[in-house]
C-alpha atoms as a PDB file:
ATOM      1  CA  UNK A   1      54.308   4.598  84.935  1.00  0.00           C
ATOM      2  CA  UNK A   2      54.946   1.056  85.787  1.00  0.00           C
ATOM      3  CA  UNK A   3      57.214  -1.296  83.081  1.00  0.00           C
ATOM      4  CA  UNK A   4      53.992  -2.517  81.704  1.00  0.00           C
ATOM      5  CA  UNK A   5      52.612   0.507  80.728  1.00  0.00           C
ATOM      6  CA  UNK A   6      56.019   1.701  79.029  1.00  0.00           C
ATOM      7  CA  UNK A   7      55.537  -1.467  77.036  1.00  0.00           C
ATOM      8  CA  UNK A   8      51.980  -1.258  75.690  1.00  0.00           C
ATOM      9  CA  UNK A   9      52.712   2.677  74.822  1.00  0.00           C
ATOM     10  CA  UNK A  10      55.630   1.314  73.236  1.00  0.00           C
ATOM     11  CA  UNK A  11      53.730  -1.188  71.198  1.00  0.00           C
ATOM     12  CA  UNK A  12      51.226   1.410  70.531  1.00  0.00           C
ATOM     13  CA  UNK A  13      53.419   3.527  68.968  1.00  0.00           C
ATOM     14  CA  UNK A  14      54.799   0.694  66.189  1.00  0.00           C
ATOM     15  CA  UNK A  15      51.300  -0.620  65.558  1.00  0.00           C
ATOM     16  CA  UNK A  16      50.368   3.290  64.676  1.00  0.00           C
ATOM     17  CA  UNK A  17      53.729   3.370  62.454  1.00  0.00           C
ATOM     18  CA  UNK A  18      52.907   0.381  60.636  1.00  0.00           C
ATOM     19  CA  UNK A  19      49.454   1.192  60.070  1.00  0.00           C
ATOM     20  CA  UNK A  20      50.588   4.762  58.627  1.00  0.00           C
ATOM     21  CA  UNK A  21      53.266   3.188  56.550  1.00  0.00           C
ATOM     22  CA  UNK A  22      50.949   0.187  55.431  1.00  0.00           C
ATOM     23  CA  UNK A  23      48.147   3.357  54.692  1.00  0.00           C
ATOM     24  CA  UNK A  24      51.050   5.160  52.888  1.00  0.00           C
ATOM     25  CA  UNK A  25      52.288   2.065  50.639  1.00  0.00           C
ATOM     26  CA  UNK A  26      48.444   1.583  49.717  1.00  0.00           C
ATOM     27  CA  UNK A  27      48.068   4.825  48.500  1.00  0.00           C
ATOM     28  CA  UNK A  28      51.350   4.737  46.882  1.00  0.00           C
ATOM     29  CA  UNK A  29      50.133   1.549  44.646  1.00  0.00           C
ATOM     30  CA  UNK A  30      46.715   2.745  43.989  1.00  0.00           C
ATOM     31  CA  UNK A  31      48.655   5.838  42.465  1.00  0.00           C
ATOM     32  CA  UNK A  32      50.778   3.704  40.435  1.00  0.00           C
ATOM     33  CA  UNK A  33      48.067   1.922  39.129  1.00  0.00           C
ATOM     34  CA  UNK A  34      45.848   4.933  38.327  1.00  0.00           C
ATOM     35  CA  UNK A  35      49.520   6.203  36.548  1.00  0.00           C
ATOM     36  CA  UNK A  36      50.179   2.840  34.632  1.00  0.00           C
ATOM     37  CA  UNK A  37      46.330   3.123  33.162  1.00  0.00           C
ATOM     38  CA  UNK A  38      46.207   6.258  32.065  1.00  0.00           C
ATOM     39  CA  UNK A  39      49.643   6.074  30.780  1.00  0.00           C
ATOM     40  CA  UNK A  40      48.482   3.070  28.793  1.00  0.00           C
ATOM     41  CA  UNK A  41      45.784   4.676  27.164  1.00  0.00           C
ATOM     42  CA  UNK A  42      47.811   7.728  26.219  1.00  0.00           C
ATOM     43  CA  UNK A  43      50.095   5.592  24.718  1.00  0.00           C
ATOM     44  CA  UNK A  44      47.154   3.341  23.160  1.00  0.00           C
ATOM     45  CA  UNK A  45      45.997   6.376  21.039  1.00  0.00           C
ATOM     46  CA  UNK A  46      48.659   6.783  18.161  1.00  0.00           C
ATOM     47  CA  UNK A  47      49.232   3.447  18.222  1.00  0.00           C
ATOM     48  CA  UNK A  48      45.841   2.969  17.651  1.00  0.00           C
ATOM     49  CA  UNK A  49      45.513   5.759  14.576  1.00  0.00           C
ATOM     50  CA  UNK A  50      49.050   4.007  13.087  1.00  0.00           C
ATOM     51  CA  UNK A  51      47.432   0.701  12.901  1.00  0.00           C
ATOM     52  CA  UNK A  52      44.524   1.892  11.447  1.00  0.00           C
ATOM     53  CA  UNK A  53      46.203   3.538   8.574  1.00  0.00           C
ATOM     54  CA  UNK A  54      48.700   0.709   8.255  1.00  0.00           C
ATOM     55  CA  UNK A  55      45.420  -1.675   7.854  1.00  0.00           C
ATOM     56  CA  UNK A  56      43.743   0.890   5.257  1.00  0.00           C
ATOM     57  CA  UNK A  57      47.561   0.705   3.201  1.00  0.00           C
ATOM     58  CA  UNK A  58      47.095  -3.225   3.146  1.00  0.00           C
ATOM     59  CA  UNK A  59      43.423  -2.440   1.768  1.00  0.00           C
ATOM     60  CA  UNK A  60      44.688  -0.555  -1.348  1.00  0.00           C
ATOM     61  CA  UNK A  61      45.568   2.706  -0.164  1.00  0.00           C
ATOM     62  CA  UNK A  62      48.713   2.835  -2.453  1.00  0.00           C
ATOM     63  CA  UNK A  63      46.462   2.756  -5.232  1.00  0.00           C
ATOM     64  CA  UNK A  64      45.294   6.456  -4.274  1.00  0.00           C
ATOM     65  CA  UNK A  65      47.787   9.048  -4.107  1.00  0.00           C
ATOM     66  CA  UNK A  66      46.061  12.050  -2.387  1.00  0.00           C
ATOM     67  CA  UNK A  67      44.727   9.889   0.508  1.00  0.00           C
ATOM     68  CA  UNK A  68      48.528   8.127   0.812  1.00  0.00           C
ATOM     69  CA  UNK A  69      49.670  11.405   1.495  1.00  0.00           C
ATOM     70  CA  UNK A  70      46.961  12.118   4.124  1.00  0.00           C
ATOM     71  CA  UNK A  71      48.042   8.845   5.472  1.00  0.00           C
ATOM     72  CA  UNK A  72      51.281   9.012   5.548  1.00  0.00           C
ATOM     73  CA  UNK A  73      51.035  12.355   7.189  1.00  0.00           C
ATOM     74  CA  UNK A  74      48.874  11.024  10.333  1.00  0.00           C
ATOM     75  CA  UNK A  75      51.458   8.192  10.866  1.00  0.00           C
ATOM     76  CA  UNK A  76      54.164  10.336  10.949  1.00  0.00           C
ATOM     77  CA  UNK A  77      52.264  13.185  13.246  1.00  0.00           C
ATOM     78  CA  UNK A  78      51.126  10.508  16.035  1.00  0.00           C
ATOM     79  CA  UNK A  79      54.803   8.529  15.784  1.00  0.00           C
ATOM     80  CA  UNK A  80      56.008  12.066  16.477  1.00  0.00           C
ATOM     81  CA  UNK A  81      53.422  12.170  19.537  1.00  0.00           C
ATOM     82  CA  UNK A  82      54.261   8.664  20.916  1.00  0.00           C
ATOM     83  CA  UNK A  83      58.184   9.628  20.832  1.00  0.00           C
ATOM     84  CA  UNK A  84      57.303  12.510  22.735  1.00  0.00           C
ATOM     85  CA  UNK A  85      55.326  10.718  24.960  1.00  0.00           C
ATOM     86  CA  UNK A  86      57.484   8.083  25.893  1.00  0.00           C
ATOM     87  CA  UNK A  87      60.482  10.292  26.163  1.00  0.00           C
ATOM     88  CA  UNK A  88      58.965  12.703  28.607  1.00  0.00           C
ATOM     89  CA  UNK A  89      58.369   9.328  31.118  1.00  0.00           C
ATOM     90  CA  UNK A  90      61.674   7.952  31.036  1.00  0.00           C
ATOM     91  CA  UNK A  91      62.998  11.276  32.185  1.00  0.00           C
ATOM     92  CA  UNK A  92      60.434  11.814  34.655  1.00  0.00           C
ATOM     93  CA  UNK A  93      61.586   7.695  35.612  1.00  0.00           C
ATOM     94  CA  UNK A  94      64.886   9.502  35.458  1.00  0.00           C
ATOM     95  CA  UNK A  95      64.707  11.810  37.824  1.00  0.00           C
ATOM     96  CA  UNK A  96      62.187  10.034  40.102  1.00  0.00           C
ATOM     97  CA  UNK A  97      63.760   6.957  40.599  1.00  0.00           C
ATOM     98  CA  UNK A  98      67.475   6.673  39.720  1.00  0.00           C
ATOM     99  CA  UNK A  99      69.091  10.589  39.683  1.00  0.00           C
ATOM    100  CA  UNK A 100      72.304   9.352  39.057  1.00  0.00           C
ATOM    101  CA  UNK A 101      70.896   8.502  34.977  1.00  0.00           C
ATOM    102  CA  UNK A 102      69.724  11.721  34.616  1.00  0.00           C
ATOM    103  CA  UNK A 103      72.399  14.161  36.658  1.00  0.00           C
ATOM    104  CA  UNK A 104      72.239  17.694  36.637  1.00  0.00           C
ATOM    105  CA  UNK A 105      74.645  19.871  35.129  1.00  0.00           C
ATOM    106  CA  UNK A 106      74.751  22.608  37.549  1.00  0.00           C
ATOM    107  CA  UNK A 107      75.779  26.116  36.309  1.00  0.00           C
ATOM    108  CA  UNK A 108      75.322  29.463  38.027  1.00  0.00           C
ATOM    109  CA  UNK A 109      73.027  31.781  35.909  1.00  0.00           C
ATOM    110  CA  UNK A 110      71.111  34.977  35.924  1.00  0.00           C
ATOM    111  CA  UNK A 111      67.704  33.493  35.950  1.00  0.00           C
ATOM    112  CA  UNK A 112      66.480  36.702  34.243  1.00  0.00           C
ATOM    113  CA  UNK A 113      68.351  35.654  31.137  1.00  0.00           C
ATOM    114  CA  UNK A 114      66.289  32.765  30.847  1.00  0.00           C
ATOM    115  CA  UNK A 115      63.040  34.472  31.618  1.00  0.00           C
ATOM    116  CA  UNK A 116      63.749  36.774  28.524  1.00  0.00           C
ATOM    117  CA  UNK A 117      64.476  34.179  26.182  1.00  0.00           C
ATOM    118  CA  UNK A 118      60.982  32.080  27.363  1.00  0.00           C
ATOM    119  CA  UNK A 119      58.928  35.234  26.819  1.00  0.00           C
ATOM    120  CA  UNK A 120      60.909  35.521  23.042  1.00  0.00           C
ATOM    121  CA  UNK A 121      59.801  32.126  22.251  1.00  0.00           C
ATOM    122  CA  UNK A 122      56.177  32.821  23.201  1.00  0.00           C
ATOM    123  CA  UNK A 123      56.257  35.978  21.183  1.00  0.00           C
ATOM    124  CA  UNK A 124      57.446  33.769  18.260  1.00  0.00           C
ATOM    125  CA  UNK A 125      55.115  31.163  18.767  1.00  0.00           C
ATOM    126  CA  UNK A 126      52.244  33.342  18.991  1.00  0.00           C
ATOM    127  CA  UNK A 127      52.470  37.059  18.300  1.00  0.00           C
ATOM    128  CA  UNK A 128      49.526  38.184  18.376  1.00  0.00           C
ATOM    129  CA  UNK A 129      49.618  37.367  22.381  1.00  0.00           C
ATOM    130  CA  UNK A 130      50.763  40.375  24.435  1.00  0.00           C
ATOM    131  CA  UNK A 131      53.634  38.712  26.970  1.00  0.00           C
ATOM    132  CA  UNK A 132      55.407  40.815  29.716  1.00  0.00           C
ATOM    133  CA  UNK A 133      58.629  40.188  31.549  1.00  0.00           C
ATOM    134  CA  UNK A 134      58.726  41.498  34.864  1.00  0.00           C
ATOM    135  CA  UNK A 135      61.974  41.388  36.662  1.00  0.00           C
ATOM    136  CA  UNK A 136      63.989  43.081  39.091  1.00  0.00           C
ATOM    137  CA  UNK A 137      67.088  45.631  38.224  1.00  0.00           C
ATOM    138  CA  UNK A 138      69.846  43.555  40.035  1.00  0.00           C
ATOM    139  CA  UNK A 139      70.701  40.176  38.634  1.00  0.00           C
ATOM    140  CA  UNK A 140      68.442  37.165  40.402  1.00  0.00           C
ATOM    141  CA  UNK A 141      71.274  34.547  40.312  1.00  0.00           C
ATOM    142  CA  UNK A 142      70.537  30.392  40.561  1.00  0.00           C
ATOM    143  CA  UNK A 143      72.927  27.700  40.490  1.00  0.00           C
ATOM    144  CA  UNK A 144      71.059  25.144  38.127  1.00  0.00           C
ATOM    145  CA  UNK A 145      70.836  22.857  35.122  1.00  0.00           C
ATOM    146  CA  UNK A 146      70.042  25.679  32.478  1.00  0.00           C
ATOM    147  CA  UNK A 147      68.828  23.175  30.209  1.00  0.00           C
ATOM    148  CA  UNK A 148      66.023  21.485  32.656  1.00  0.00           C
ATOM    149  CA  UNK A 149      65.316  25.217  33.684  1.00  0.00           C
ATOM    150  CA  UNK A 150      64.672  26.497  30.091  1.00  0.00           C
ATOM    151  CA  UNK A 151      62.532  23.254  29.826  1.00  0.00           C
ATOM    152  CA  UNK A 152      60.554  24.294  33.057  1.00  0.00           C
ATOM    153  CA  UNK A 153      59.947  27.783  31.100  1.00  0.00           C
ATOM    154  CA  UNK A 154      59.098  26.518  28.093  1.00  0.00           C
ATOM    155  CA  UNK A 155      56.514  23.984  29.207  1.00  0.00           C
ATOM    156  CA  UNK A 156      55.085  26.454  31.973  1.00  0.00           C
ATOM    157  CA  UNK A 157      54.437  28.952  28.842  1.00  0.00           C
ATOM    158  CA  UNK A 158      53.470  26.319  26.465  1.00  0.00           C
ATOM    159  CA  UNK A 159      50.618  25.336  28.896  1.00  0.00           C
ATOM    160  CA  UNK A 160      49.722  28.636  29.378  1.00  0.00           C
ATOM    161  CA  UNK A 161      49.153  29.271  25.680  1.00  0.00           C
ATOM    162  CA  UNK A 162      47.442  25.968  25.142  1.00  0.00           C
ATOM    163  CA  UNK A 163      45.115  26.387  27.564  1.00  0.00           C
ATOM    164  CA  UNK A 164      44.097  30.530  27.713  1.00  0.00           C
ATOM    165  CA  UNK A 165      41.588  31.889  24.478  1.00  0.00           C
ATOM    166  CA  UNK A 166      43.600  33.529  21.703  1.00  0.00           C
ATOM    167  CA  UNK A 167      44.851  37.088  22.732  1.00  0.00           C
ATOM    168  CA  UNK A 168      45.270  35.926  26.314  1.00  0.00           C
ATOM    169  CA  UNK A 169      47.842  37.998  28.355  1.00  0.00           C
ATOM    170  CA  UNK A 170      50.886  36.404  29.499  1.00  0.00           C
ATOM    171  CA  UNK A 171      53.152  37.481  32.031  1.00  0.00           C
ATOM    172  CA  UNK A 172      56.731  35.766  33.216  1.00  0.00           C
ATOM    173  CA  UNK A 173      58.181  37.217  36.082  1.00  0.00           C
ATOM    174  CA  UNK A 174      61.043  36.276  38.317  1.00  0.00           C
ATOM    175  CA  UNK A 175      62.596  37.372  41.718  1.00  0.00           C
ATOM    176  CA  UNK A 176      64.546  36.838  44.494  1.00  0.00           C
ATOM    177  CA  UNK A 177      62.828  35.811  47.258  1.00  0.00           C
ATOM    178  CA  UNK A 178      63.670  35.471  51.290  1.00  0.00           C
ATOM    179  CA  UNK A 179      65.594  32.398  52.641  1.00  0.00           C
ATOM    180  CA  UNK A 180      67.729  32.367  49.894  1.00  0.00           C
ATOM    181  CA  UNK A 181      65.197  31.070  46.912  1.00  0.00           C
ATOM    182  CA  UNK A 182      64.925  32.630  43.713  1.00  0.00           C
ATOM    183  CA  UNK A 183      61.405  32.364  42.052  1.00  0.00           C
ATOM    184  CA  UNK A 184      60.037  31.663  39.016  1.00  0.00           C
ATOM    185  CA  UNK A 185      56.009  32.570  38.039  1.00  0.00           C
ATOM    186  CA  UNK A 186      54.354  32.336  34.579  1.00  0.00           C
ATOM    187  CA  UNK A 187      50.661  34.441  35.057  1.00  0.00           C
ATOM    188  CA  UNK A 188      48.196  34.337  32.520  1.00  0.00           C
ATOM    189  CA  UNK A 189      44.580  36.403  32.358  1.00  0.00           C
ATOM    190  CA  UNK A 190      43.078  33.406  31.354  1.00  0.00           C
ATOM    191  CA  UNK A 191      40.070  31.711  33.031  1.00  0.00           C
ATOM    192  CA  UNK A 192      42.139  30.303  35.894  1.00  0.00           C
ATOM    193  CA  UNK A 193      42.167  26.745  37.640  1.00  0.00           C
ATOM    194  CA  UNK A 194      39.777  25.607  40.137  1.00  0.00           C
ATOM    195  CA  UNK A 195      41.064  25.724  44.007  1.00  0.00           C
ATOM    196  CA  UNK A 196      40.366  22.081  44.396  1.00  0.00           C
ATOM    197  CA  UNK A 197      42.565  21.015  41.187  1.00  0.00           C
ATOM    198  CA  UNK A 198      45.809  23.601  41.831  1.00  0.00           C
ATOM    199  CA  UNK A 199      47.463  20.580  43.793  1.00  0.00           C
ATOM    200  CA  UNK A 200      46.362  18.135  40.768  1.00  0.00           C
ATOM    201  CA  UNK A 201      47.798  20.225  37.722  1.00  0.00           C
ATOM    202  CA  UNK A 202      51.159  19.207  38.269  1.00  0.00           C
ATOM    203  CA  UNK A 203      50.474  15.475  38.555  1.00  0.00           C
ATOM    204  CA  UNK A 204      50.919  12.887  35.451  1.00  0.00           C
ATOM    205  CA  UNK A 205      48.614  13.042  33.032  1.00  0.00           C
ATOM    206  CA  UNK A 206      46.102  14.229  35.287  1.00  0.00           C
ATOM    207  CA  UNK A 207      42.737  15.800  33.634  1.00  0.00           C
ATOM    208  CA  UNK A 208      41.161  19.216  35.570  1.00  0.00           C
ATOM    209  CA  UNK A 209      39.067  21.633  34.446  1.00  0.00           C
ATOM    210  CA  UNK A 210      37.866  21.041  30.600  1.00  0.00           C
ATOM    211  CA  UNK A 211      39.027  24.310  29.656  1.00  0.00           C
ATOM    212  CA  UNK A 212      42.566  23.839  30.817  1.00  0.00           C
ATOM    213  CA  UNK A 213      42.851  19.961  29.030  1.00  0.00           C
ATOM    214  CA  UNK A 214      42.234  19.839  25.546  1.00  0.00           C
ATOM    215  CA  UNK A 215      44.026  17.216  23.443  1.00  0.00           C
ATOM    216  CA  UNK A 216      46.338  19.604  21.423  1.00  0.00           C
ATOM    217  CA  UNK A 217      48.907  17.196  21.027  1.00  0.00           C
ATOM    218  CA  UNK A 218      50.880  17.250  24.186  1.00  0.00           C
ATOM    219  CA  UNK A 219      52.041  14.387  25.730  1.00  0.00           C
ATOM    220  CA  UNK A 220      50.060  15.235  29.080  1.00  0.00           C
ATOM    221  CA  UNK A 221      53.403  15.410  31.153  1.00  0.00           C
ATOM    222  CA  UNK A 222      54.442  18.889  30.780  1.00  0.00           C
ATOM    223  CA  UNK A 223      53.809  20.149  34.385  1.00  0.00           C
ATOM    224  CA  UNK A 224      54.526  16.686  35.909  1.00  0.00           C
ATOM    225  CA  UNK A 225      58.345  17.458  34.263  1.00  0.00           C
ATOM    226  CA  UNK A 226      58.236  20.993  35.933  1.00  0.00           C
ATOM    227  CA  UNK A 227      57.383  19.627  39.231  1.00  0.00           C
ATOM    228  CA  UNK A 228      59.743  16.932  38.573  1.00  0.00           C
ATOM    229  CA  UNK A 229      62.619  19.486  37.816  1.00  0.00           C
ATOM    230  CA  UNK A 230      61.924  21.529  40.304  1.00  0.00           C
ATOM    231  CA  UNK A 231      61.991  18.872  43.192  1.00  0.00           C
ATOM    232  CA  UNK A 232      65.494  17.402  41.769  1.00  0.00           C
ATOM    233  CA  UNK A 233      67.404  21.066  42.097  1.00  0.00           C
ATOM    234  CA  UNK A 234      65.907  20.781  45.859  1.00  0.00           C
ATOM    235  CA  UNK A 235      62.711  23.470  45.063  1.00  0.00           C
ATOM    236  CA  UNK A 236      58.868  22.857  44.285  1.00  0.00           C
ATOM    237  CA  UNK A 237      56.652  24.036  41.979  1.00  0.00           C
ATOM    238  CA  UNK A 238      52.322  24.840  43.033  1.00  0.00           C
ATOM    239  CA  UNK A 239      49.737  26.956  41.281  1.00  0.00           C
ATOM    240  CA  UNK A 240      47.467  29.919  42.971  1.00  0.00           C
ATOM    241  CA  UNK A 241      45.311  32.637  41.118  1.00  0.00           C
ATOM    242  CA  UNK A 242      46.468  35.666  39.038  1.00  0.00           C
ATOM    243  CA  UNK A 243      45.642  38.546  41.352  1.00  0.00           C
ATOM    244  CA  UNK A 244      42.547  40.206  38.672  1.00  0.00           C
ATOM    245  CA  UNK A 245      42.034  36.497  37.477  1.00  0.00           C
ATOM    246  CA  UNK A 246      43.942  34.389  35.669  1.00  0.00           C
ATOM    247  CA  UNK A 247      46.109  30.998  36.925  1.00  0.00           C
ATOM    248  CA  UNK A 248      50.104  31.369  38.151  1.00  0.00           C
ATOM    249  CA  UNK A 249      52.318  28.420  38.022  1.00  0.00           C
ATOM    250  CA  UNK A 250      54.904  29.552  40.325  1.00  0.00           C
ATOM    251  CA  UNK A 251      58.473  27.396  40.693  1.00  0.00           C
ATOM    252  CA  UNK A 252      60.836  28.129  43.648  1.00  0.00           C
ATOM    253  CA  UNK A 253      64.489  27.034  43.271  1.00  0.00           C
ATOM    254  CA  UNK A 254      67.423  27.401  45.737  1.00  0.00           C
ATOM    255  CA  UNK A 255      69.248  30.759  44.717  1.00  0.00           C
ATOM    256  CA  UNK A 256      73.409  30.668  44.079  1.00  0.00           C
ATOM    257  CA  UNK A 257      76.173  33.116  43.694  1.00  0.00           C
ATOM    258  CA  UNK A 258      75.778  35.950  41.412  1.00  0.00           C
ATOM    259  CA  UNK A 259      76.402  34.756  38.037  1.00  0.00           C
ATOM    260  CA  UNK A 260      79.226  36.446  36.264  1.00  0.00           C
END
């Protein structure tokens, strides 16, 4: 109790906050590193197959029409894939570190509307996959950026379908949920995500289970963007197993007035 004592638990006390914050900034870099690498090599990849057909052009590829074409083709597919590489991290450098460059445009919805049109698209994309909407009978209303939240959908279900075998039943439900959060979940049957990688799906361009990270073409950023949304309109996003089986990515957002 004397002054002395006050002093050193004082001093105790800063020494344990620097530590944690020197601990925290540590981590922080070694995460930024890890980030910058494997953003690197994704972005090495096309690069890499457009220089390669650029050099076989210079060789005498003009001189052969049918394997111009081929070529041609390949440069245009993987500059498609580095566009939509790099545009997916400036908006997740958007939203992470300056929000005022990327602002939300905040309208109040019924967030069933957009559930019905993310389960049309998947039909479209791949009808031969049996997709369910499950919703409530009142209206589950959510003041937000519709565009960012049809994005959410649309990369929740594109992930789902990339990563579930053919035939693989999808379903997209949404609700209204206690505290005043409306909620967002896209299930699949599929073969699910191991408990020690849920946390990990949703960081950038992070590699799980085989099964659920094949190169199809993505940019490797989809569910980094959801998380991403999510956390800018104030929610969070995590994934937990499909009661039967299966993997839910689940997105809670801050409900609003009932859209009219």
């Amino acid at each position: 109790g004397s002054e002395v004592a006050r002093v050193g638990e004082a001093l105790d006390a800063m020494i344990a906050q620097v530590a944690g914050s020197l601990a925290a900034a540590q981590r922080s870099e070694a995460q930024l590193r890890s980030f910058v690498l494997d953003a690197a090599h994704e972005l090495r990849t096309p690069l890499t197959a457009i220089r390669g057909y650029a050099e076989l052009f210079d060789r005498g590829l003009a001189d052969r029409p049918q394997d111009l074409a081929i070529a041609l083709r390949r440069i245009a597919e993987e500059s498609v894939r580095l566009g939509a590489l790099l545009e997916d991290l400036l908006l997740l450098a958007r939203l992470d570190g300056a929000p005022d460059d990327a602002p939300l445009i905040r309208t109040t919805v019924d967030l069933r509307t957009l559930v019905r049109d993310a389960a049309a698209d998947a039909r479209a994309t791949d009808p031969d996959r049996p997709v369910e909407v499950a919703e409530p009978a009142e209206p589950v209303p959510a003041t937000v950026d519709v565009d960012r939240i049809r994005q959410v959908l649309a990369n929740l279900v594109r992930n789902a379908l990339v990563h579930t075998p053919p035939g693989t039943a999808l379903t997209l439900r949404v609700a209204a949920e206690p505290g005043g959060w409306a909620r967002l979940d896209v299930a699949d049957a599929g073969p699910g995500i191991a408990r020690a990688d849920r946390e990990r799906v949703f960081d950038r361009l992070a590699r799980v289970d085989p099964g659920r990270s094949r190169d199809v073409g993505g940019s490797g950023l989809g569910l980094a963007i959801v998380a991403a949304i999510a956390a800018a309109h104030g929610g969070r996003a995590w994934a937990h197993e499909t009661p039967g089986g299966g993997a839910t990515l689940s997105v809670a957002l801050p409900a609003g007035r009932e859209a009219r």
